[in-house]
PDB file of N, CA and C in Angstrom:
ATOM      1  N   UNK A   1      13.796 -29.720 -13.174  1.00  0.00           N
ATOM      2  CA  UNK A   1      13.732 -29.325 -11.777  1.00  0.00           C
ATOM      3  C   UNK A   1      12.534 -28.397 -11.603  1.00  0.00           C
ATOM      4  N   UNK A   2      11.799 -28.521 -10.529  1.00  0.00           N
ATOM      5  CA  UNK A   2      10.737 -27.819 -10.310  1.00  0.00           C
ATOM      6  C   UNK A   2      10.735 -26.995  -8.486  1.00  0.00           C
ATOM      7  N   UNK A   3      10.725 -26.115  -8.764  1.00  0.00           N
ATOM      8  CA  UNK A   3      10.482 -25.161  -7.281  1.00  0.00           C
ATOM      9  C   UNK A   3       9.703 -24.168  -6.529  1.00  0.00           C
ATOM     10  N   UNK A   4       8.917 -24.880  -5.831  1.00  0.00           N
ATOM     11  CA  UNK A   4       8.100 -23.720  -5.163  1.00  0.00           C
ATOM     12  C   UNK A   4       8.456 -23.016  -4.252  1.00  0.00           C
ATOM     13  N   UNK A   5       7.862 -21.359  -4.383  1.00  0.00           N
ATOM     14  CA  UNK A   5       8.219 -20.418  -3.751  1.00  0.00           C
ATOM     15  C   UNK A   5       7.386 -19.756  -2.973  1.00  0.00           C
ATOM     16  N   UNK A   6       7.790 -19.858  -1.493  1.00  0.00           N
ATOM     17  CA  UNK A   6       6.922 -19.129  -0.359  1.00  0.00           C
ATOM     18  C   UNK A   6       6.809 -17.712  -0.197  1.00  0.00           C
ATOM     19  N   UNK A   7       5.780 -17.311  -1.071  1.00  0.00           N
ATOM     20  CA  UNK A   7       5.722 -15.630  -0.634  1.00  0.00           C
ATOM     21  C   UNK A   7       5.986 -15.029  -2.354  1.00  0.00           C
ATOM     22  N   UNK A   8       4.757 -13.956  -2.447  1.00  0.00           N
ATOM     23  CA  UNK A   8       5.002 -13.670  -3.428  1.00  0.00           C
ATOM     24  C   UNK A   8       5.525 -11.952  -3.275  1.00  0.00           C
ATOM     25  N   UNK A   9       6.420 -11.655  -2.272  1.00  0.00           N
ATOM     26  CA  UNK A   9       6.833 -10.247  -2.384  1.00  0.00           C
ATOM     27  C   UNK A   9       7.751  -9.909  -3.122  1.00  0.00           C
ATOM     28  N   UNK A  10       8.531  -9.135  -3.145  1.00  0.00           N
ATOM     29  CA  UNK A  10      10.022  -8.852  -4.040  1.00  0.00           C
ATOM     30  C   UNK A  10      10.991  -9.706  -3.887  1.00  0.00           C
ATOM     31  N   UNK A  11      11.248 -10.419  -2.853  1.00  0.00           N
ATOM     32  CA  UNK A  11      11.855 -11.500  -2.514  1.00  0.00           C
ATOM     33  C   UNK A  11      11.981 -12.810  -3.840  1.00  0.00           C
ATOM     34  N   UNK A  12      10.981 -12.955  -3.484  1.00  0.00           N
ATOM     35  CA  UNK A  12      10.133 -14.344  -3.791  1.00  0.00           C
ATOM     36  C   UNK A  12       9.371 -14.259  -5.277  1.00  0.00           C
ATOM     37  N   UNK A  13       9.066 -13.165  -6.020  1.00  0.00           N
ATOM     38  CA  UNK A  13       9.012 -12.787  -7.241  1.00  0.00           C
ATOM     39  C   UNK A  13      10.757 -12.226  -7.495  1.00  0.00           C
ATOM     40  N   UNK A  14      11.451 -12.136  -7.319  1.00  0.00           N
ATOM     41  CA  UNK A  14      12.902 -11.816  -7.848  1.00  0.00           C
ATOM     42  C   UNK A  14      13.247 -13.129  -8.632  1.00  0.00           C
ATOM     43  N   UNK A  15      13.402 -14.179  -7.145  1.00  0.00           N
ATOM     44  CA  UNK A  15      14.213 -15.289  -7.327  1.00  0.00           C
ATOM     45  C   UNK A  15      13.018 -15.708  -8.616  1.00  0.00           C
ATOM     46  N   UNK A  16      11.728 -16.041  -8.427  1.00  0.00           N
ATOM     47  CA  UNK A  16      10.870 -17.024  -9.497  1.00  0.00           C
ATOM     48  C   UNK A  16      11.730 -16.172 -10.936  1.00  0.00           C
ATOM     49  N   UNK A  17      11.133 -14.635 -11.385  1.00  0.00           N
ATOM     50  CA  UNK A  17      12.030 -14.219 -12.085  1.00  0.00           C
ATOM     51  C   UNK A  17      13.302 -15.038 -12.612  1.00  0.00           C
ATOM     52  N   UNK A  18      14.351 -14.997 -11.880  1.00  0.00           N
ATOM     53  CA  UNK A  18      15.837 -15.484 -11.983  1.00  0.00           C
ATOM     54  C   UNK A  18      15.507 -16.568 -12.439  1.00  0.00           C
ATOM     55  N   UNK A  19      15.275 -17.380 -11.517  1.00  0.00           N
ATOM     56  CA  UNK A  19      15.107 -19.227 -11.925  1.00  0.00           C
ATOM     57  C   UNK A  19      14.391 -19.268 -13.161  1.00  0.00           C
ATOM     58  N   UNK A  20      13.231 -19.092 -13.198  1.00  0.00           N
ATOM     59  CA  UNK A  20      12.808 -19.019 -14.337  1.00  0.00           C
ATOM     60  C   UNK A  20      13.467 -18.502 -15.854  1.00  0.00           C
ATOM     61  N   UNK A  21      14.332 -17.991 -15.497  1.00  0.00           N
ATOM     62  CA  UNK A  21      15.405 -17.446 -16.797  1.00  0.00           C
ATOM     63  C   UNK A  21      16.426 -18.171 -17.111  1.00  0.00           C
ATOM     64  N   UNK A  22      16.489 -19.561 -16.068  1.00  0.00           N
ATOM     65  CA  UNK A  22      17.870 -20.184 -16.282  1.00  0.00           C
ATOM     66  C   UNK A  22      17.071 -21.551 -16.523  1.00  0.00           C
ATOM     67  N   UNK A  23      15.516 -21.157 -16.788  1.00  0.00           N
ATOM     68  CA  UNK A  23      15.266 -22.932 -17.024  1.00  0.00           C
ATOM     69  C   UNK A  23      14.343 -23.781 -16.165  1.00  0.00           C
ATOM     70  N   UNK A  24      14.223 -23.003 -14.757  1.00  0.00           N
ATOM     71  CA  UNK A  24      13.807 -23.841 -13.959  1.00  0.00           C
ATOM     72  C   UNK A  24      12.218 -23.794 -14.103  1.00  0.00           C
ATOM     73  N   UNK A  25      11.485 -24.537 -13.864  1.00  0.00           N
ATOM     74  CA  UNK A  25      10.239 -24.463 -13.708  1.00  0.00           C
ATOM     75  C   UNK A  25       9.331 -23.780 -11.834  1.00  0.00           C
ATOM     76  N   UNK A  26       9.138 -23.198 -11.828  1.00  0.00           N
ATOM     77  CA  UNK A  26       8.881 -22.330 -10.663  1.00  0.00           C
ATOM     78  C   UNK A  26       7.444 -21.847 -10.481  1.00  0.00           C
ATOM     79  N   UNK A  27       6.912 -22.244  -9.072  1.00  0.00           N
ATOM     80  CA  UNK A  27       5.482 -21.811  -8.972  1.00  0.00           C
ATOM     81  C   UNK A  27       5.796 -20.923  -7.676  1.00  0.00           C
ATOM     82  N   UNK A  28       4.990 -19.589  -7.665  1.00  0.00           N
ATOM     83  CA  UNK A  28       5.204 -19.225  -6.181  1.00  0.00           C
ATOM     84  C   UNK A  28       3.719 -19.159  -5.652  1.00  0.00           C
ATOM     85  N   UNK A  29       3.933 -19.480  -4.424  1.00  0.00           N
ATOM     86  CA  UNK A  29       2.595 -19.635  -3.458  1.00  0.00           C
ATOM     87  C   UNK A  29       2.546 -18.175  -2.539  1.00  0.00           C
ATOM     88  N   UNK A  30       1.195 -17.391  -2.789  1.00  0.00           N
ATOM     89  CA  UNK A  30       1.380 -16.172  -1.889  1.00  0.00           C
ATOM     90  C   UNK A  30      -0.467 -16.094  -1.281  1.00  0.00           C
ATOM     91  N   UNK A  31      -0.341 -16.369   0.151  1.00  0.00           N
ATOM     92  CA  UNK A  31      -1.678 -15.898   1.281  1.00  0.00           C
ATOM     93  C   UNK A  31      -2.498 -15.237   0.040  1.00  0.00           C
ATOM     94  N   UNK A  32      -1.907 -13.982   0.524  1.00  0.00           N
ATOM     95  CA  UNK A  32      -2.893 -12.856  -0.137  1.00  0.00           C
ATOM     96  C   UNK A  32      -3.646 -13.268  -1.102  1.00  0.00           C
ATOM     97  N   UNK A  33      -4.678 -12.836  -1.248  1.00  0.00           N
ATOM     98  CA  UNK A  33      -5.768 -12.965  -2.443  1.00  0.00           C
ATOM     99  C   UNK A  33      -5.169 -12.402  -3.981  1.00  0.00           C
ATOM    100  N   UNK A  34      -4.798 -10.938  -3.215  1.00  0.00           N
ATOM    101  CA  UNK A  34      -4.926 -10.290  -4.298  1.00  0.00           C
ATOM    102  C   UNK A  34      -3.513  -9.615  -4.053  1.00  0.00           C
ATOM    103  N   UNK A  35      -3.016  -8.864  -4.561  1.00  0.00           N
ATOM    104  CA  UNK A  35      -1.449  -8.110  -4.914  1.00  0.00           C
ATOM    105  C   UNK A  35      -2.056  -6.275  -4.671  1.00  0.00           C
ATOM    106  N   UNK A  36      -1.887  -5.770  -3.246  1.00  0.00           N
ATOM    107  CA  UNK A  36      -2.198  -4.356  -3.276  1.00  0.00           C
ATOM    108  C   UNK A  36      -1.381  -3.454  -3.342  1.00  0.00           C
ATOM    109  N   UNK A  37      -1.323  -2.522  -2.789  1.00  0.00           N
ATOM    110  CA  UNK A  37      -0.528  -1.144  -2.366  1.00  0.00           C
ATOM    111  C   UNK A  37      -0.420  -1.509  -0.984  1.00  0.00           C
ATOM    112  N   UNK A  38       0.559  -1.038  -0.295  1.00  0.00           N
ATOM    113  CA  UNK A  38       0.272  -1.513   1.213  1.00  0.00           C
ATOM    114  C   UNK A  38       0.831   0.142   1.818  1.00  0.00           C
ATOM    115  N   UNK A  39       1.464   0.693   0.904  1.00  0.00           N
ATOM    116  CA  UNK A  39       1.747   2.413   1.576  1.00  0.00           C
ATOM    117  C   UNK A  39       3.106   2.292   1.758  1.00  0.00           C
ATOM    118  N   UNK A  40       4.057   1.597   1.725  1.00  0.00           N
ATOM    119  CA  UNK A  40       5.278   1.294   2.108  1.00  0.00           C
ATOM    120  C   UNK A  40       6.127   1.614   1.054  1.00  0.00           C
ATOM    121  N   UNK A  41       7.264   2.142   1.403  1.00  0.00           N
ATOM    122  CA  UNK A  41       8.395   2.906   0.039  1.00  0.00           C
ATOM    123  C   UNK A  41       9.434   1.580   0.316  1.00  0.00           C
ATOM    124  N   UNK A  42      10.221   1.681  -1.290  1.00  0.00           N
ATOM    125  CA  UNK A  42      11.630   0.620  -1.127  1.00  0.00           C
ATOM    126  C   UNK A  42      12.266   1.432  -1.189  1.00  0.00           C
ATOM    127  N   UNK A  43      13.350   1.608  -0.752  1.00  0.00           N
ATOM    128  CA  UNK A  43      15.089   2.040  -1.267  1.00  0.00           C
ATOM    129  C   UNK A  43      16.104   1.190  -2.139  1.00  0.00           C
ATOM    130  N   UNK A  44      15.925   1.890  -3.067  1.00  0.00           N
ATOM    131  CA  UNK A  44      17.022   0.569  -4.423  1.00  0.00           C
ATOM    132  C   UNK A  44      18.085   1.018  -3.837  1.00  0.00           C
ATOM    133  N   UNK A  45      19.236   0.802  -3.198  1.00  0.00           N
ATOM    134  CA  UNK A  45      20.905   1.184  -3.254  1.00  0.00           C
ATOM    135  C   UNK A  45      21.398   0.385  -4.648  1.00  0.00           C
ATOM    136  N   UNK A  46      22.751   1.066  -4.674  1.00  0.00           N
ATOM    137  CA  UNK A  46      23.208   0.416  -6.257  1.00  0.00           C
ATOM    138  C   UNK A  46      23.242  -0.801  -6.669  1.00  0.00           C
ATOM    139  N   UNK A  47      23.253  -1.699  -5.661  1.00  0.00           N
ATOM    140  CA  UNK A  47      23.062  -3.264  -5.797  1.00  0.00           C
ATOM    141  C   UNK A  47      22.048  -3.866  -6.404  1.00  0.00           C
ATOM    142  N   UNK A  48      21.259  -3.455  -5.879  1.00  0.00           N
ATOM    143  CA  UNK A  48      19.438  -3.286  -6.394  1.00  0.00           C
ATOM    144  C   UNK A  48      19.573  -3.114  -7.294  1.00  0.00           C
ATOM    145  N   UNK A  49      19.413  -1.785  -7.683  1.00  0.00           N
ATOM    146  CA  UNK A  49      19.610  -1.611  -9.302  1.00  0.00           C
ATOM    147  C   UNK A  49      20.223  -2.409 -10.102  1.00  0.00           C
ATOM    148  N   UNK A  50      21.559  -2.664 -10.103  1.00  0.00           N
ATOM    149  CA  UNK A  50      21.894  -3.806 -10.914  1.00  0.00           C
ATOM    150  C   UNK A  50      21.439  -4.702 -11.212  1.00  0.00           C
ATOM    151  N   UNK A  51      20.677  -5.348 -10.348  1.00  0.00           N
ATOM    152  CA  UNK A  51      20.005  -6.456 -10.298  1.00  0.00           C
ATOM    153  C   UNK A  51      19.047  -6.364 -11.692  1.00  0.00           C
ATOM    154  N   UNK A  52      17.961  -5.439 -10.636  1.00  0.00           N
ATOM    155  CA  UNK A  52      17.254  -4.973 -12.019  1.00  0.00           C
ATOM    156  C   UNK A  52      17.389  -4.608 -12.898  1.00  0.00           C
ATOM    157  N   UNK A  53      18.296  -4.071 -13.328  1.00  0.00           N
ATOM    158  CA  UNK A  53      19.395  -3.923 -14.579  1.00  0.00           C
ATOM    159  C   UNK A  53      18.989  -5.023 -15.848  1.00  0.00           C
ATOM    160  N   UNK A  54      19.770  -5.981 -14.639  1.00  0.00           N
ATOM    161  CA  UNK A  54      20.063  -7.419 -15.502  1.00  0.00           C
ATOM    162  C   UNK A  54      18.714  -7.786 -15.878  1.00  0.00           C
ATOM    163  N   UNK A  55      17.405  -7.768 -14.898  1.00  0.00           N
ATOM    164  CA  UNK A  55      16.749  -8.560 -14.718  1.00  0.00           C
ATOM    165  C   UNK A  55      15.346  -7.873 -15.798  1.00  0.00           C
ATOM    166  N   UNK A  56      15.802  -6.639 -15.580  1.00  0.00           N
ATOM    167  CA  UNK A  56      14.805  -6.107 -16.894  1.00  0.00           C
ATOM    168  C   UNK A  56      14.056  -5.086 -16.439  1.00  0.00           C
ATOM    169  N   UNK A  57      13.667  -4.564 -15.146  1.00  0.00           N
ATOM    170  CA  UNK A  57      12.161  -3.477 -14.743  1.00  0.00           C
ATOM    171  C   UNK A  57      13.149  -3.072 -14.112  1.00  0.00           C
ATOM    172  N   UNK A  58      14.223  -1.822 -14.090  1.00  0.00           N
ATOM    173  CA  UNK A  58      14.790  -1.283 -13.761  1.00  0.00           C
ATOM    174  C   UNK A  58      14.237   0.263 -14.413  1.00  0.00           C
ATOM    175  N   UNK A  59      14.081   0.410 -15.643  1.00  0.00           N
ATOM    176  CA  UNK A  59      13.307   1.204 -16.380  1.00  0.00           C
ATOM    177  C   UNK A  59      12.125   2.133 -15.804  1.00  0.00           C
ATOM    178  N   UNK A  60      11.621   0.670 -15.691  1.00  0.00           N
ATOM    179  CA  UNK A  60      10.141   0.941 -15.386  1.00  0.00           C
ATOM    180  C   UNK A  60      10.250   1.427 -13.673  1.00  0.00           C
ATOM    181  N   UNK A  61      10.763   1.143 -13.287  1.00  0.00           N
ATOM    182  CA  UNK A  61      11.276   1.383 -11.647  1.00  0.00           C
ATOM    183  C   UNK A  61      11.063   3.274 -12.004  1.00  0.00           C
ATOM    184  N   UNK A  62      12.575   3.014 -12.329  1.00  0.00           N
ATOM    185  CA  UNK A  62      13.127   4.803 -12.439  1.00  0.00           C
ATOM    186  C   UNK A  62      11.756   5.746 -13.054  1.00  0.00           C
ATOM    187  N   UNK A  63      11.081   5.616 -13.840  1.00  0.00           N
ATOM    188  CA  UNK A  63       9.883   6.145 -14.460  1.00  0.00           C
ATOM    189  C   UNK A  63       9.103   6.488 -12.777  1.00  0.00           C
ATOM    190  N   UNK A  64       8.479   5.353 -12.245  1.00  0.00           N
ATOM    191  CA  UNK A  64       7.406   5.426 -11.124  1.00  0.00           C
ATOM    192  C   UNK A  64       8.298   5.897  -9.842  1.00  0.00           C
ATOM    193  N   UNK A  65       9.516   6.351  -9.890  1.00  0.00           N
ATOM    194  CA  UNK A  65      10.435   6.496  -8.533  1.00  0.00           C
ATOM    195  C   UNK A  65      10.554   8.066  -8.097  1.00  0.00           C
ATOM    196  N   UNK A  66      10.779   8.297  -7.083  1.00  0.00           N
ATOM    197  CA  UNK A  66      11.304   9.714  -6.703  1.00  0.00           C
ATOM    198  C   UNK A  66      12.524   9.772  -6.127  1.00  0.00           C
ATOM    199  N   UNK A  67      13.610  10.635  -6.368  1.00  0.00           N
ATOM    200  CA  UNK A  67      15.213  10.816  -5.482  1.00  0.00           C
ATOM    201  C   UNK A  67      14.754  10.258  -3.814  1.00  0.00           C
ATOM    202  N   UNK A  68      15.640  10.156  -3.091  1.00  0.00           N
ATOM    203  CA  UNK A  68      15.712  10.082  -1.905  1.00  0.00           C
ATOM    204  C   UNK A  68      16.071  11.040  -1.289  1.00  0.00           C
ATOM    205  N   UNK A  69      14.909  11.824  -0.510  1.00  0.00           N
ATOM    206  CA  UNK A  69      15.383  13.296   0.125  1.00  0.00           C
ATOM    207  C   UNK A  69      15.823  12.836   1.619  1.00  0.00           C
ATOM    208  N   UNK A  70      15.325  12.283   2.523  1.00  0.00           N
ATOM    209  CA  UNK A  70      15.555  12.126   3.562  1.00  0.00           C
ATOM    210  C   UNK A  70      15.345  10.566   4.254  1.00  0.00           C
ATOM    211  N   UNK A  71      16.004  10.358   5.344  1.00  0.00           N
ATOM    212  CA  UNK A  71      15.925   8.949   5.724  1.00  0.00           C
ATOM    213  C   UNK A  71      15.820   9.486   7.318  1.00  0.00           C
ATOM    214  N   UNK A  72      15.036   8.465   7.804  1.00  0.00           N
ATOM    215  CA  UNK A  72      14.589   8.402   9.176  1.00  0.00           C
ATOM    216  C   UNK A  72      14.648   6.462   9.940  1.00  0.00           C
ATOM    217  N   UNK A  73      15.447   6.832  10.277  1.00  0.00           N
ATOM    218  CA  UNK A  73      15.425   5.294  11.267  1.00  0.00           C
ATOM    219  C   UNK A  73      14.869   5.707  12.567  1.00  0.00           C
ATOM    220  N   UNK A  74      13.500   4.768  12.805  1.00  0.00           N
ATOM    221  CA  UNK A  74      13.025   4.125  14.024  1.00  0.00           C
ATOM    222  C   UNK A  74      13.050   2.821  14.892  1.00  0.00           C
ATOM    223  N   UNK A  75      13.168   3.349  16.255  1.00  0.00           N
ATOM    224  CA  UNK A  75      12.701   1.837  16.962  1.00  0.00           C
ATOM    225  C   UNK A  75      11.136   1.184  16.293  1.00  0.00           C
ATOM    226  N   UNK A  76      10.827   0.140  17.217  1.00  0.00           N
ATOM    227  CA  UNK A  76      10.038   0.051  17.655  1.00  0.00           C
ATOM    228  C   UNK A  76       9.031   0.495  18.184  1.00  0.00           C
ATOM    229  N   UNK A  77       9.399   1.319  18.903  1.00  0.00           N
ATOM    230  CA  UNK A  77       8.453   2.583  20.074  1.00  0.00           C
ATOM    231  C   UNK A  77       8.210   3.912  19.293  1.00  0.00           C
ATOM    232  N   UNK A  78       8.634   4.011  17.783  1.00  0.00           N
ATOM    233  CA  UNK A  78       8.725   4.707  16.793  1.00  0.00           C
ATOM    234  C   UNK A  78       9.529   6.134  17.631  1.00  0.00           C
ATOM    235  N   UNK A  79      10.362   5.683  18.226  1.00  0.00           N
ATOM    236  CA  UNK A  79      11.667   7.210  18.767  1.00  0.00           C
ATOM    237  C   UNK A  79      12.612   7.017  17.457  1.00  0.00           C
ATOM    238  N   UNK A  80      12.477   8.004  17.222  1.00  0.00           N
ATOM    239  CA  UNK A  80      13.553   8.450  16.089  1.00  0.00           C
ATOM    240  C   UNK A  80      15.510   8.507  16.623  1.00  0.00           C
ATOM    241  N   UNK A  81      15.750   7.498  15.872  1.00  0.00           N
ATOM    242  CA  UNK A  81      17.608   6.805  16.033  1.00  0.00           C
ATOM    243  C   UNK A  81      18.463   7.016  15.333  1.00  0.00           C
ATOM    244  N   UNK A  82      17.730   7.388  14.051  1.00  0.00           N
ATOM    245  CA  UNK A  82      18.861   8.309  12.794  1.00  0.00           C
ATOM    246  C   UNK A  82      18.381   9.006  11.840  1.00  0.00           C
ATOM    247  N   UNK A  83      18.792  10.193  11.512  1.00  0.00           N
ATOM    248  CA  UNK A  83      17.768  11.347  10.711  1.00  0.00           C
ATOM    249  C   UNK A  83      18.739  11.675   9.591  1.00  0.00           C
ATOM    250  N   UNK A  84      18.730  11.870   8.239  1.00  0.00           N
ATOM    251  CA  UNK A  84      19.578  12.175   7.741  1.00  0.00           C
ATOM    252  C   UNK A  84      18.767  12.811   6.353  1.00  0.00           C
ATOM    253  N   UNK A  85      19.532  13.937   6.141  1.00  0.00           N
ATOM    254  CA  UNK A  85      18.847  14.857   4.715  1.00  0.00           C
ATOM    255  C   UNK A  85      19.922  14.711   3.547  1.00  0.00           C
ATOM    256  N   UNK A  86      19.283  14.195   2.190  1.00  0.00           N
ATOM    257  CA  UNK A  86      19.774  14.198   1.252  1.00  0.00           C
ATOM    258  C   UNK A  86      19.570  14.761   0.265  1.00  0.00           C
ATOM    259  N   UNK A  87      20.911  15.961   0.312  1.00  0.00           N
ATOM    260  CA  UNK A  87      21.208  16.571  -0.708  1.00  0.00           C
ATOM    261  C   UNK A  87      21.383  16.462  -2.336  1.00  0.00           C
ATOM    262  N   UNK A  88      20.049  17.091  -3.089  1.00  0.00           N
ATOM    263  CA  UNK A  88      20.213  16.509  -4.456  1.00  0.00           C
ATOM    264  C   UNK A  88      21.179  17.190  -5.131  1.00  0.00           C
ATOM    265  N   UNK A  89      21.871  16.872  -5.984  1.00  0.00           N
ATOM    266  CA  UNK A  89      22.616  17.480  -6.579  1.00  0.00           C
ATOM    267  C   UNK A  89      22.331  17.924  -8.503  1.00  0.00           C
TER     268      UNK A  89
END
């Protein structure tokens, strides 16, 4: 079986990852030229992690990561809709 994959973000490099571990043969197709920084943070919740757990760069994650101090949800119109401070312990 062979499968191509649209988009090479975390998405779309997860699944090639996965499939690729169970056998499948997998190409992913991504626009971009090149693979940058774009300025943008992820949030692993525990699900995540597991994943990566299983999947192997979970490690390497936690090394390049910082706690989560605070969360800010915006619209659109960038008005601030939920603010919340997290307490490290």
């Amino acid at each position: 079986m062979r499968i191509g994959i649209l988009g090479g973000g975390i998405g779309g490099l997860s699944a090639a990852i996965c499939l690729s571990r169970i056998g499948i043969e997998v190409e992913v197709f991504e626009r971009a030229s090149e693979i940058r920084e774009s300025g943008a943070g992820v949030s692993l919740w525990p699900n995540a992690t597991r994943v990566l757990a299983q999947m192997g760069p979970l490690q390497t994650c936690l090394v390049k990561s910082l706690p989560l101090s605070s969360l800010e949800l915006v619209n659109l119109q960038r008005k601030s809709l939920l603010q919340i401070r997290i307490d490290q312990e």
